[in-house]
N, C-alpha and C. Protein backbone atom coordinates (compact mmCIF):
# COMPACT_ATOMS: atom_id res chain seq x y z
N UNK A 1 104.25 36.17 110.20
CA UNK A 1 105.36 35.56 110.91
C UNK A 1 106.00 36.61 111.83
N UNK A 2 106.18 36.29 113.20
CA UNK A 2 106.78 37.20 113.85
C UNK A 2 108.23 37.39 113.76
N UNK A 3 109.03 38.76 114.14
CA UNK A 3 110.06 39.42 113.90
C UNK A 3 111.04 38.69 115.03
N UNK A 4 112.12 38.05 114.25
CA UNK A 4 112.93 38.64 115.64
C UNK A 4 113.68 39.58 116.40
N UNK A 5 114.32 39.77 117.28
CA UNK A 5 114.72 40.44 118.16
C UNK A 5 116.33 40.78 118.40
N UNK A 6 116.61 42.03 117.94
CA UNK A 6 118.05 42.33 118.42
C UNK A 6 118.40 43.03 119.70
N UNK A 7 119.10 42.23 120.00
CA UNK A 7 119.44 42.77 121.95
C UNK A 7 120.83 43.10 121.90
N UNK A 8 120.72 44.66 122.03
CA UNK A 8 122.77 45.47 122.00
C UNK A 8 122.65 45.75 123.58
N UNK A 9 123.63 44.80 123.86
CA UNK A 9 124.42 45.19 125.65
C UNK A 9 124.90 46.03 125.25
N UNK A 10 124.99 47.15 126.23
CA UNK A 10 126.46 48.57 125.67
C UNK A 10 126.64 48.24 127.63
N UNK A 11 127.34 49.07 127.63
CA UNK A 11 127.85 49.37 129.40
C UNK A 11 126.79 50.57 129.78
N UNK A 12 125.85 50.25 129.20
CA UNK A 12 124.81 51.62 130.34
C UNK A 12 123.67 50.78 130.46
N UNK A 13 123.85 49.70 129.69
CA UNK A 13 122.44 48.39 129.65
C UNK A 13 121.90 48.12 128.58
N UNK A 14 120.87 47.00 128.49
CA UNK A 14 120.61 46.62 127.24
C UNK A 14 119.29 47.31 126.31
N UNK A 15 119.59 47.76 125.08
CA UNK A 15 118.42 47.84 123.76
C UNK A 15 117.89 46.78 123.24
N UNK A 16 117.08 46.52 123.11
CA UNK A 16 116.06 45.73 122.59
C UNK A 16 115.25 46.11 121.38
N UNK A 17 115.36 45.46 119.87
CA UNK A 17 114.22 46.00 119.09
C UNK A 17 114.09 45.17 117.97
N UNK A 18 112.51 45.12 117.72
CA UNK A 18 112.01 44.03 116.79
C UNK A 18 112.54 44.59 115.16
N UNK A 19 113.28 43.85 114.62
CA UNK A 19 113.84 43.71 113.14
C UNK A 19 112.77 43.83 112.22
N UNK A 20 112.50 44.47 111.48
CA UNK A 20 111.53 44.35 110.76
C UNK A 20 111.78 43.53 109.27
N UNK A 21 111.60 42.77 109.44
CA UNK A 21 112.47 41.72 108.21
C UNK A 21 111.70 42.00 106.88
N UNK A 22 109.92 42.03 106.87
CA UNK A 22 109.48 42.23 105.97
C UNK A 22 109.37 43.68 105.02
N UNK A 23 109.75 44.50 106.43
CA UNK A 23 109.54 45.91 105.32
C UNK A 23 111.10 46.42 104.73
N UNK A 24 111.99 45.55 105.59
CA UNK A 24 113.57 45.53 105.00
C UNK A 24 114.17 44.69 105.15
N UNK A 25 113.84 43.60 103.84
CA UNK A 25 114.90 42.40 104.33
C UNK A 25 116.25 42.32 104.23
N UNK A 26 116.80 43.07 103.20
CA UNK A 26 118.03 43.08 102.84
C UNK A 26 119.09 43.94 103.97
N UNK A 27 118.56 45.02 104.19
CA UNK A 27 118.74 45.78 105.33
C UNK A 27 118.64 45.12 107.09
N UNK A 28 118.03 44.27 107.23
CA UNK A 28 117.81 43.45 108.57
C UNK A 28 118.70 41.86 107.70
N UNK A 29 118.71 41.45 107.24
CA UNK A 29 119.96 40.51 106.87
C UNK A 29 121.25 40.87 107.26
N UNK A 30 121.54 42.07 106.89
CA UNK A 30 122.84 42.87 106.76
C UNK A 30 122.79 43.06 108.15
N UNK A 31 121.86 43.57 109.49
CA UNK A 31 122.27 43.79 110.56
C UNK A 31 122.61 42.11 111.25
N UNK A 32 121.70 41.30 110.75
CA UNK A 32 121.57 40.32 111.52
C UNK A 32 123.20 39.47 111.04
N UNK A 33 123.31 39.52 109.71
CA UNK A 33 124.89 38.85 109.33
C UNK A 33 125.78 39.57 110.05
N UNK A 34 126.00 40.72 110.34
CA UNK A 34 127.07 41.51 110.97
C UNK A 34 127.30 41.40 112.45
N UNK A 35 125.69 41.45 112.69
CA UNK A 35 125.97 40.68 114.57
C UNK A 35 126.31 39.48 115.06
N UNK A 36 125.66 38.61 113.78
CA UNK A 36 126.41 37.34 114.25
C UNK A 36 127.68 36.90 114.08
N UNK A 37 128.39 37.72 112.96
CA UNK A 37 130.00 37.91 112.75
C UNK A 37 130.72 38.21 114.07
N UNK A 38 129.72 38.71 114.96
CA UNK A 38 130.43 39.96 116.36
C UNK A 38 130.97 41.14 115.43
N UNK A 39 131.10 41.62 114.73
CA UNK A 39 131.18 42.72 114.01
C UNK A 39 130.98 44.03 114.80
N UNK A 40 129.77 43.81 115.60
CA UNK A 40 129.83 45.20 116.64
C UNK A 40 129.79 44.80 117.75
N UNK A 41 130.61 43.93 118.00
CA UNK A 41 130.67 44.05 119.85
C UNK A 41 131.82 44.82 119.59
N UNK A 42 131.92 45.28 120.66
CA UNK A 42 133.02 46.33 121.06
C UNK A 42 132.88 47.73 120.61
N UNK A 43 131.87 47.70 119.90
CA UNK A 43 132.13 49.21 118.83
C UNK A 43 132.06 50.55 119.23
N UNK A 44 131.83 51.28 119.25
CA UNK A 44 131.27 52.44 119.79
C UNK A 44 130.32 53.54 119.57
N UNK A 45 129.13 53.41 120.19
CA UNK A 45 128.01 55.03 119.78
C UNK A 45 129.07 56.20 119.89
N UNK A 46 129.16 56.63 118.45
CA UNK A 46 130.47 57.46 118.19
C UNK A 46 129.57 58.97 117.73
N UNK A 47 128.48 59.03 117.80
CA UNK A 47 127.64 60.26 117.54
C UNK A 47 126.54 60.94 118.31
N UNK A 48 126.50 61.49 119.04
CA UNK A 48 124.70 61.30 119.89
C UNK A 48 124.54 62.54 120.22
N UNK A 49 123.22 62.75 119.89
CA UNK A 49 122.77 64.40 119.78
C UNK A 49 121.33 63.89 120.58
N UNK A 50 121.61 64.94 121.55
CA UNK A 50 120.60 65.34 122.40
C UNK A 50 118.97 65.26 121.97
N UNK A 51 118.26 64.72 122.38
CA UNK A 51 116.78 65.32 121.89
C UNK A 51 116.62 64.96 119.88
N UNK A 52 117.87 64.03 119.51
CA UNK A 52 117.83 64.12 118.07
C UNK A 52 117.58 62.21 117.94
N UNK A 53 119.35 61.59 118.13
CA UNK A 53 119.57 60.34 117.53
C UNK A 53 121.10 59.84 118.45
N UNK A 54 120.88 58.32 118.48
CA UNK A 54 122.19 57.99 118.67
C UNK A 54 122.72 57.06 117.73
N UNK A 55 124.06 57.52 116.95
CA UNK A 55 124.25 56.78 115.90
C UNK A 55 126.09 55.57 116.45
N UNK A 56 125.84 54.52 115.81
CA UNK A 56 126.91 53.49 116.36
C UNK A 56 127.43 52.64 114.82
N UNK A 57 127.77 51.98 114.91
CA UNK A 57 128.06 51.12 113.98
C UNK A 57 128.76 50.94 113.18
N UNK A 58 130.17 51.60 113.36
CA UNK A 58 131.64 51.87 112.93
C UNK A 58 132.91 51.81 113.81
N UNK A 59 133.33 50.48 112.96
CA UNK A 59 134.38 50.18 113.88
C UNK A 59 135.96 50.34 113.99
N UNK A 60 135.97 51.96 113.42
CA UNK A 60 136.89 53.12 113.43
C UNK A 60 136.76 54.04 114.66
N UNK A 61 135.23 53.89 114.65
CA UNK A 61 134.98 54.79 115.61
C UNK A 61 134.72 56.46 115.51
N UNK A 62 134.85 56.39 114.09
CA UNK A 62 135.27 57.85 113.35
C UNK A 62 134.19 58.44 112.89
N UNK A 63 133.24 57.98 112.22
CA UNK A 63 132.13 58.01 111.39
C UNK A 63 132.12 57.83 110.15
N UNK A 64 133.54 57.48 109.67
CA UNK A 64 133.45 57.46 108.24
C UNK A 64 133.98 56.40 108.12
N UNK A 65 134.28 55.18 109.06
CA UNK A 65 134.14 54.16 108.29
C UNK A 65 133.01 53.05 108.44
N UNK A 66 133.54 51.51 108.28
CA UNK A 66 132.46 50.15 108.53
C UNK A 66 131.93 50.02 106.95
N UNK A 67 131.40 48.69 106.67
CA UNK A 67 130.95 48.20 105.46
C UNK A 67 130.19 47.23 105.69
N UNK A 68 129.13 47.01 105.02
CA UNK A 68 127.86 45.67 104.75
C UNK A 68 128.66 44.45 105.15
N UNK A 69 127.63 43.90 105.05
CA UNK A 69 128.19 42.21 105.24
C UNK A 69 128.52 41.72 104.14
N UNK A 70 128.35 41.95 103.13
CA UNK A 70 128.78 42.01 101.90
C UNK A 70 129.78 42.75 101.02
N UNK A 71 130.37 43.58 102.04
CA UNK A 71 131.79 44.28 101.46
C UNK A 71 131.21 45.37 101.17
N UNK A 72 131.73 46.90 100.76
CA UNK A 72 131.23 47.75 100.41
C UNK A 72 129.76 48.01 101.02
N UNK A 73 128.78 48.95 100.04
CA UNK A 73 127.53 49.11 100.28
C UNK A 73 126.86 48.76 99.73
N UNK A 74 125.31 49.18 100.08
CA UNK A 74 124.24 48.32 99.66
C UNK A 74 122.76 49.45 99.48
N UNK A 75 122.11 48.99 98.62
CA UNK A 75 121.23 50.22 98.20
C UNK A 75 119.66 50.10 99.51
N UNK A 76 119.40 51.45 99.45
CA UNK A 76 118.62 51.93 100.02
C UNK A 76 116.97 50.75 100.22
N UNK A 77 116.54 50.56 101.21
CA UNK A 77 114.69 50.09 101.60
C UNK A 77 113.86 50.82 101.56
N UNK A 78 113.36 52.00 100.83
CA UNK A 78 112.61 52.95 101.69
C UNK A 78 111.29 53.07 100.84
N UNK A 79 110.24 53.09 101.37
CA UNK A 79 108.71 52.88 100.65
C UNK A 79 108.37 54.48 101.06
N UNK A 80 108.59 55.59 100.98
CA UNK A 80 108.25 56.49 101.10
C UNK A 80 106.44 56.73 101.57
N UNK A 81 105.79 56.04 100.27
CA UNK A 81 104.56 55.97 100.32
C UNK A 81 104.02 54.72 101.37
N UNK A 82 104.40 54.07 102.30
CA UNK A 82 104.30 52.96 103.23
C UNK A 82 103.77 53.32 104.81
N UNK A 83 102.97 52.65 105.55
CA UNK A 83 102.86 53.15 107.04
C UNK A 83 103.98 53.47 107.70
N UNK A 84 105.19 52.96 107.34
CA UNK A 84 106.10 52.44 108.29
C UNK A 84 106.43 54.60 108.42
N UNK A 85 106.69 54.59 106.84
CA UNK A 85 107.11 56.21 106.68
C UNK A 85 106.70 57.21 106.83
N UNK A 86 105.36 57.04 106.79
CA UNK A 86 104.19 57.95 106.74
C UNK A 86 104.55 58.16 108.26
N UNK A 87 104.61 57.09 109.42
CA UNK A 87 104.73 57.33 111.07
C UNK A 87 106.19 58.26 111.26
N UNK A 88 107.11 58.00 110.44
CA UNK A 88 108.85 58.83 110.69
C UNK A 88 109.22 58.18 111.32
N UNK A 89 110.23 59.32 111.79
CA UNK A 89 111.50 58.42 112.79
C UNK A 89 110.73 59.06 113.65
N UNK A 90 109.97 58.28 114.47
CA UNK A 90 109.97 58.42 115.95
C UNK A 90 110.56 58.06 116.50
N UNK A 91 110.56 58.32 118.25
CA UNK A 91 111.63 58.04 119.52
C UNK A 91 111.79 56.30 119.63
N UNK A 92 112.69 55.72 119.33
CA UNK A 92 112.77 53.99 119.46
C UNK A 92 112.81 53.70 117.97
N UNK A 93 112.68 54.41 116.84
CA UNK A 93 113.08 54.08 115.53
C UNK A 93 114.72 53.82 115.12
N UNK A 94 114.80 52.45 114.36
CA UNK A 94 116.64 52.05 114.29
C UNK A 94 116.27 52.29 112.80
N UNK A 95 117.41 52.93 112.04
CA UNK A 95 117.75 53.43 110.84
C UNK A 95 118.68 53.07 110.74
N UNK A 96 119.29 52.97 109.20
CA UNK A 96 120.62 52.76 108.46
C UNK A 96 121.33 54.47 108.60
N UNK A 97 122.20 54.39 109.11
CA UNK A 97 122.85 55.93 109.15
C UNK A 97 123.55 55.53 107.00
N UNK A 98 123.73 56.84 106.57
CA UNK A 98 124.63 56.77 105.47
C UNK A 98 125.12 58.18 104.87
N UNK A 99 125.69 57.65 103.95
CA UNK A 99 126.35 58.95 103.16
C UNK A 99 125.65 59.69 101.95
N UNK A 100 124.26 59.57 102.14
CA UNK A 100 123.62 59.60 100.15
C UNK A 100 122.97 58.21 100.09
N UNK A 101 122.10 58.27 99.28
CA UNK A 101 121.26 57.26 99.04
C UNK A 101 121.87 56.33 97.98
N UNK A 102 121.31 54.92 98.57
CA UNK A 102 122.27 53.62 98.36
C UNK A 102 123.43 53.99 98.51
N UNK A 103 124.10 54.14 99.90
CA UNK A 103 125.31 53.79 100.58
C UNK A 103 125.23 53.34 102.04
N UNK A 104 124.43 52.19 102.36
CA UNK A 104 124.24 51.40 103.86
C UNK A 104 125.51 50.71 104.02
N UNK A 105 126.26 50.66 104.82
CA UNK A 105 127.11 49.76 105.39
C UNK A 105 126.85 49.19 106.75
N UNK A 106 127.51 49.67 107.46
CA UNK A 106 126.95 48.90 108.78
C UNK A 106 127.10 49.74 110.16
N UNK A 107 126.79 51.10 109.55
CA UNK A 107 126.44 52.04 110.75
C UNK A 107 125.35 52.48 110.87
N UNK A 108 123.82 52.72 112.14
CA UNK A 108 122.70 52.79 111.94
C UNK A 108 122.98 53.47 113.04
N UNK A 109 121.29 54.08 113.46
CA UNK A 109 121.20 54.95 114.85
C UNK A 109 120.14 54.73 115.07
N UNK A 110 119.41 54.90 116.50
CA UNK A 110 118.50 54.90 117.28
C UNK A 110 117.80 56.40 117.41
N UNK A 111 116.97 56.89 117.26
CA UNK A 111 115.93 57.82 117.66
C UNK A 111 115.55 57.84 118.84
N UNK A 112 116.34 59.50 119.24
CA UNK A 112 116.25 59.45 120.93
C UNK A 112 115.23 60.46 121.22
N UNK A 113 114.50 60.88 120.03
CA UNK A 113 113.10 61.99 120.44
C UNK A 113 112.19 61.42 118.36
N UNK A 114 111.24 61.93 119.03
CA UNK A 114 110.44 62.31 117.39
C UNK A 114 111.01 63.17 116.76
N UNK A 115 111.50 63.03 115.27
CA UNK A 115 111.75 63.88 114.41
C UNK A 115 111.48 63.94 113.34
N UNK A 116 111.66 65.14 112.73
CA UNK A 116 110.86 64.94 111.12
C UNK A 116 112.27 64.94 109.96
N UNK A 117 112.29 63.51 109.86
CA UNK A 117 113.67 63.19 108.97
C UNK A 117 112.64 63.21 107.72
N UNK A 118 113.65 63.64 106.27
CA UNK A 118 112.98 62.95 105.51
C UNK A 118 113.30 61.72 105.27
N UNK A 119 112.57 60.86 104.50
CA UNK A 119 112.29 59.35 104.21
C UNK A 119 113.56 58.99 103.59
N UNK A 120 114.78 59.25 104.01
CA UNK A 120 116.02 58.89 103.33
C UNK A 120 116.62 58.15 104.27
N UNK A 121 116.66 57.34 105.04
CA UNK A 121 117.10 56.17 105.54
C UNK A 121 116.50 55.47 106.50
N UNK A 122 116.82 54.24 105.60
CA UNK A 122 115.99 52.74 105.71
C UNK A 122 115.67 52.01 107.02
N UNK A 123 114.73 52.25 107.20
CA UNK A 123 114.16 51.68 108.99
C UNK A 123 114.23 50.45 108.92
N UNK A 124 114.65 50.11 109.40
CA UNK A 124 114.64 48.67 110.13
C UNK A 124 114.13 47.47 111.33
N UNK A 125 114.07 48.76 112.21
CA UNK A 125 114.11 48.57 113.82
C UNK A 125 112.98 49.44 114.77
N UNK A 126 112.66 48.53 115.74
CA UNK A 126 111.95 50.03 116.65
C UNK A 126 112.05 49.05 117.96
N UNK A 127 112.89 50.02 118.65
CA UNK A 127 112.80 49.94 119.93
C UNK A 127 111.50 49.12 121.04
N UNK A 128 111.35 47.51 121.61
CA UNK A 128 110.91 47.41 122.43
C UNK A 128 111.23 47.28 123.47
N UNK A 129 111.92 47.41 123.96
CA UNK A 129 112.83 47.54 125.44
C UNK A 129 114.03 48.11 125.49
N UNK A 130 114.11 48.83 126.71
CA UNK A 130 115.70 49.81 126.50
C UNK A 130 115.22 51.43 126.38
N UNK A 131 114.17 51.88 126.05
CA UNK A 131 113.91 52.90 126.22
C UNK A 131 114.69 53.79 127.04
N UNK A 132 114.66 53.37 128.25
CA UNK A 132 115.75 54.06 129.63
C UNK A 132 116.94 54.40 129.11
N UNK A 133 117.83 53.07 128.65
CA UNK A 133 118.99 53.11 127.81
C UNK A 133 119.35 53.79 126.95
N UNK A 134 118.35 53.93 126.01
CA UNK A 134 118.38 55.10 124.60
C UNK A 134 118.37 56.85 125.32
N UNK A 135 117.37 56.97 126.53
CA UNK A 135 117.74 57.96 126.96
C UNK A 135 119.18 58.39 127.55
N UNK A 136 119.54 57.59 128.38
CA UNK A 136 120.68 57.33 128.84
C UNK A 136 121.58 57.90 128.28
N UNK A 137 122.05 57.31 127.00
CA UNK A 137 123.17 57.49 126.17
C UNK A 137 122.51 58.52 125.30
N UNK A 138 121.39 58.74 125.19
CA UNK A 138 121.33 60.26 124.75
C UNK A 138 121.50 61.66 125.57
N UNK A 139 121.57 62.01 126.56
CA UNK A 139 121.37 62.65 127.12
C UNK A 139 122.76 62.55 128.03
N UNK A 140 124.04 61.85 127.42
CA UNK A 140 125.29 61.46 127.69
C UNK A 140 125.99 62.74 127.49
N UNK A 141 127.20 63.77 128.54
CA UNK A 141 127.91 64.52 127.82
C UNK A 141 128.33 63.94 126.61
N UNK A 142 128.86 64.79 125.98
CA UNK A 142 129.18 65.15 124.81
C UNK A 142 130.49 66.48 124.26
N UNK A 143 131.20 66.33 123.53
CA UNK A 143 132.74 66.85 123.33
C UNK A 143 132.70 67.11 121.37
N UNK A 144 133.82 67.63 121.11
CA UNK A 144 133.43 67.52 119.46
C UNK A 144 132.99 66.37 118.65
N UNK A 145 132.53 67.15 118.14
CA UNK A 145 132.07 66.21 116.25
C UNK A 145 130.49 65.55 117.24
N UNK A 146 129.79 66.18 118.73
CA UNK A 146 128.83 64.93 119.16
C UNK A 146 129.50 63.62 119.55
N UNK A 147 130.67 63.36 120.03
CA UNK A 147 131.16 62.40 120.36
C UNK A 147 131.07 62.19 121.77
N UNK A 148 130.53 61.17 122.59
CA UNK A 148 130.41 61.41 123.98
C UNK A 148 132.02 61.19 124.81
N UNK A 149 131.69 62.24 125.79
CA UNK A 149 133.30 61.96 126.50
C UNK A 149 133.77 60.93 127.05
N UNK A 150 132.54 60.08 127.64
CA UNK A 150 132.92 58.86 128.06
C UNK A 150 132.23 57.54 127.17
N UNK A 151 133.27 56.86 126.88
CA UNK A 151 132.62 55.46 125.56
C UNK A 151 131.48 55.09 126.41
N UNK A 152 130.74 54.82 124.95
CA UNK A 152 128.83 54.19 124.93
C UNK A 152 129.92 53.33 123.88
N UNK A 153 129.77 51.87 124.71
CA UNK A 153 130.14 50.67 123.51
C UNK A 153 129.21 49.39 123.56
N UNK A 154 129.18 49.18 122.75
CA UNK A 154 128.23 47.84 122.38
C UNK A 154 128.78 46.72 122.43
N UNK A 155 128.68 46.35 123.94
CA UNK A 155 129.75 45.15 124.35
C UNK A 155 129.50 43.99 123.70
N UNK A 156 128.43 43.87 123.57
CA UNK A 156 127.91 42.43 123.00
C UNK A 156 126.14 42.54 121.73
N UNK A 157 126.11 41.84 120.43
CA UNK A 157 125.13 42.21 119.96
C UNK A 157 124.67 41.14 119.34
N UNK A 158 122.96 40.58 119.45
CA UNK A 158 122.64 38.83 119.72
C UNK A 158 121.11 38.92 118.90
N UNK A 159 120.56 38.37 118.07
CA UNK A 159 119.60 38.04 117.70
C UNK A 159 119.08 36.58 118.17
N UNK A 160 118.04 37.42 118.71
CA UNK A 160 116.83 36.55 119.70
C UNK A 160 115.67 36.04 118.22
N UNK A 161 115.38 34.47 118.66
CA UNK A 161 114.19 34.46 117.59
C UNK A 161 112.97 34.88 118.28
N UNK A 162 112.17 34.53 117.24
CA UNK A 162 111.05 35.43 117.29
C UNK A 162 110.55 34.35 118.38
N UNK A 163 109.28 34.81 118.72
CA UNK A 163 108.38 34.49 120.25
C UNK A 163 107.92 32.85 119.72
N UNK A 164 107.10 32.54 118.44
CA UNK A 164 107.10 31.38 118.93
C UNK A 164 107.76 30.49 117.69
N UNK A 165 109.10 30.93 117.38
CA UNK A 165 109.75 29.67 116.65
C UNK A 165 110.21 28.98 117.38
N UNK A 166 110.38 27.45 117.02
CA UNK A 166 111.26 26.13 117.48
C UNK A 166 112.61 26.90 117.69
């Protein structure tokens, strides 16, 4: 069954990336309940490191806050031993950002180069369109804590179905 599709407008243009529902359902539920809440429109990429990740999904804006769609958090997806992991976070990989394992709420980041994370948070996502964009806002000045000087916000955030459902 094919994946569907999350499309984040920010003000530098739109990301695009297929949900991976089967290798994290609970984890792609949780993005997909939270976007359709509008939960992150408005929010802000409140972290972004050069050549690393851009992380969003807190709507403090701070990094330490936001929560599941389910209140609080929610435990970890991760098959260590799986293709998905064995490949890493490559460049266009969407992850659960967190605090320690089993603590997902509802801040994740984008992979703005290849890196060698270890297998501690739960993929979800990979970038098919927007590439430009992910560079974009990676390669955004930047001020303390990695915070960019000028807001990267996620004006609007929409799950597309998959290619050939009704």
């Amino acid at each position: 069954m094919p994946n569907r599709t999350a499309a984040i407008q920010t003000n530098m243009g739109t990301i695009r990336f297929e949900l991976l529902e089967s290798d994290a359902p609970k984890t792609t539920e949780n993005f997909i309940t939270l976007a359709e809440r509008g939960y992150y429109d408005g929010v802000i990429f409140h972290r972004v490191i050069k050549g690393f990740m851009i992380q969003g999904g807190d709507p403090t804006g701070t990094g330490r806050g936001g929560e599941s769609a389910w209140g609080g958090r929610f435990n970890d997806e991760i098959d260590a031993s799986s293709s998905l992991y064995q490949r890493g976070y490559k460049k266009g990989t969407v992850a659960m950002a967190n605090a320690g394992p089993n603590t997902n709420g509802s801040q994740f980041f984008i992979m703005h180069a290849d890196y060698p994370l270890p297998p501690s948070y739960s993929i979800f996502g990979r970038v098919t369109d927007g590439l430009d964009v992910v560079d974009a806002i990676g390669t955004t000045a930047t001020g303390r804590d990695d915070r960019p000087t000028n807001e990267v916000k996620m004006e609007n955030v929409t799950i597309e179905a998959a290619a050939n459902e009704d």
